[in-house]
Protein backbone atom coordinates (compact mmCIF):
# COMPACT_ATOMS: atom_id res chain seq x y z
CA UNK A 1 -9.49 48.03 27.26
CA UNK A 2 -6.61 45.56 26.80
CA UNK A 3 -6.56 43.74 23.82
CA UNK A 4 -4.45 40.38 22.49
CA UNK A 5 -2.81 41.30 19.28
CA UNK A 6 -2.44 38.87 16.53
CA UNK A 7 -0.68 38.41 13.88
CA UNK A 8 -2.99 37.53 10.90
CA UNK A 9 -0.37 35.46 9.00
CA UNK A 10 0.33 33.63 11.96
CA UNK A 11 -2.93 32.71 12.56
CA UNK A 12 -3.57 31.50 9.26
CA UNK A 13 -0.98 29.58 9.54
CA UNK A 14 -1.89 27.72 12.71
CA UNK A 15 -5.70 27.22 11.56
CA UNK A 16 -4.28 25.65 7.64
CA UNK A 17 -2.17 23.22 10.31
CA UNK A 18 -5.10 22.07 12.57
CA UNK A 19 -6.97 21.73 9.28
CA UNK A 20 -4.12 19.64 7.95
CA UNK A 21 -3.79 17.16 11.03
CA UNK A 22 -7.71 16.82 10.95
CA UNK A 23 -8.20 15.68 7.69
CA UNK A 24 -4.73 13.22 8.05
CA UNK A 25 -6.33 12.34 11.26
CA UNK A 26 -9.78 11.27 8.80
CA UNK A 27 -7.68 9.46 6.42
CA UNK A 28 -5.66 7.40 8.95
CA UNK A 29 -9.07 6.13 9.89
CA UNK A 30 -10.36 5.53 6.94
CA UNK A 31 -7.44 4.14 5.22
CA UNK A 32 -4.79 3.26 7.64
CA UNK A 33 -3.90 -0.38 8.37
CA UNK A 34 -1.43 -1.25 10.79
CA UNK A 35 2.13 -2.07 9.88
CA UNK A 36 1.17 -6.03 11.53
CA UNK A 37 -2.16 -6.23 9.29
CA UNK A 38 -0.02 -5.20 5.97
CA UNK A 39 2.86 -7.88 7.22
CA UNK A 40 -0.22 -10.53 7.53
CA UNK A 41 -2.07 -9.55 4.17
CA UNK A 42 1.67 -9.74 2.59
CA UNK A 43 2.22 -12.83 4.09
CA UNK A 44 -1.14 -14.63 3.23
CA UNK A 45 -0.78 -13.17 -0.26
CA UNK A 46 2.84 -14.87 -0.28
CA UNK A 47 1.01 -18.46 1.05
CA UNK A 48 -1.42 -18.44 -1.65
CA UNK A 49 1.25 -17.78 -4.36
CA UNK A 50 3.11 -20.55 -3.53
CA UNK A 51 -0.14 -22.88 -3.55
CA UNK A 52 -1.15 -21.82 -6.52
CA UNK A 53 1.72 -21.73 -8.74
CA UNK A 54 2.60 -25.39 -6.81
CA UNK A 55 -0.77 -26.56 -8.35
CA UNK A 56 -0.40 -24.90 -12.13
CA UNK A 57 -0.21 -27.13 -15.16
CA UNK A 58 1.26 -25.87 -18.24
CA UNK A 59 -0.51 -24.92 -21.67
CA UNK A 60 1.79 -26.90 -23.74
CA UNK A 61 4.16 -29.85 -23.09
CA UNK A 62 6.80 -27.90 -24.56
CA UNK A 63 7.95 -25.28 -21.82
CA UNK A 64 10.36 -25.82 -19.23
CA UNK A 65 9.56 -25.05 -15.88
CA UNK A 66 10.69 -21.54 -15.75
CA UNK A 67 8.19 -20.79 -18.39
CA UNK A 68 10.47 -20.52 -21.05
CA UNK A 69 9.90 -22.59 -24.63
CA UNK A 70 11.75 -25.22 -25.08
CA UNK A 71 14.70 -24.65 -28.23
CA UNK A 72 13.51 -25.51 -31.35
CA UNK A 73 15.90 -27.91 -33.20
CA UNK A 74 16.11 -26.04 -36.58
């Protein structure tokens, strides 16, 4: 009667690291997006910017472009 001998700590060890790459292994499915689908979200985002600050009208005549009030001449 031949039996394998463990080591306990070892073993706990090795079953909290296949419960570790499972659940990672979960999230990258449920959460993961490609490094290409981040570049294209970042890049539409970037697109839409630039179309809508192109098309924005200021509250008041008296700002300059940057957004900044114009000096008052007190």
């Amino acid at each position: 009667m031949n039996a394998e001998i463990v080591n306990l700590r070892q073993a706990r060890k090795r079953k909290a690291r296949e419960d570790r790459e499972a659940r990672a292994e979960d999230n990258r499915l449920k959460f993961g997006r490609t490094k290409a689908e981040k570049q294209a979200s970042k890049h539409e985002r970037a697109v839409l910017e630039k179309a809508v600050d192109g098309h924005r009208l200021s509250a008041s005549g008296d700002e300059t472009p940057d957004g900044d009030p114009s000096p008052s001449a007190d």
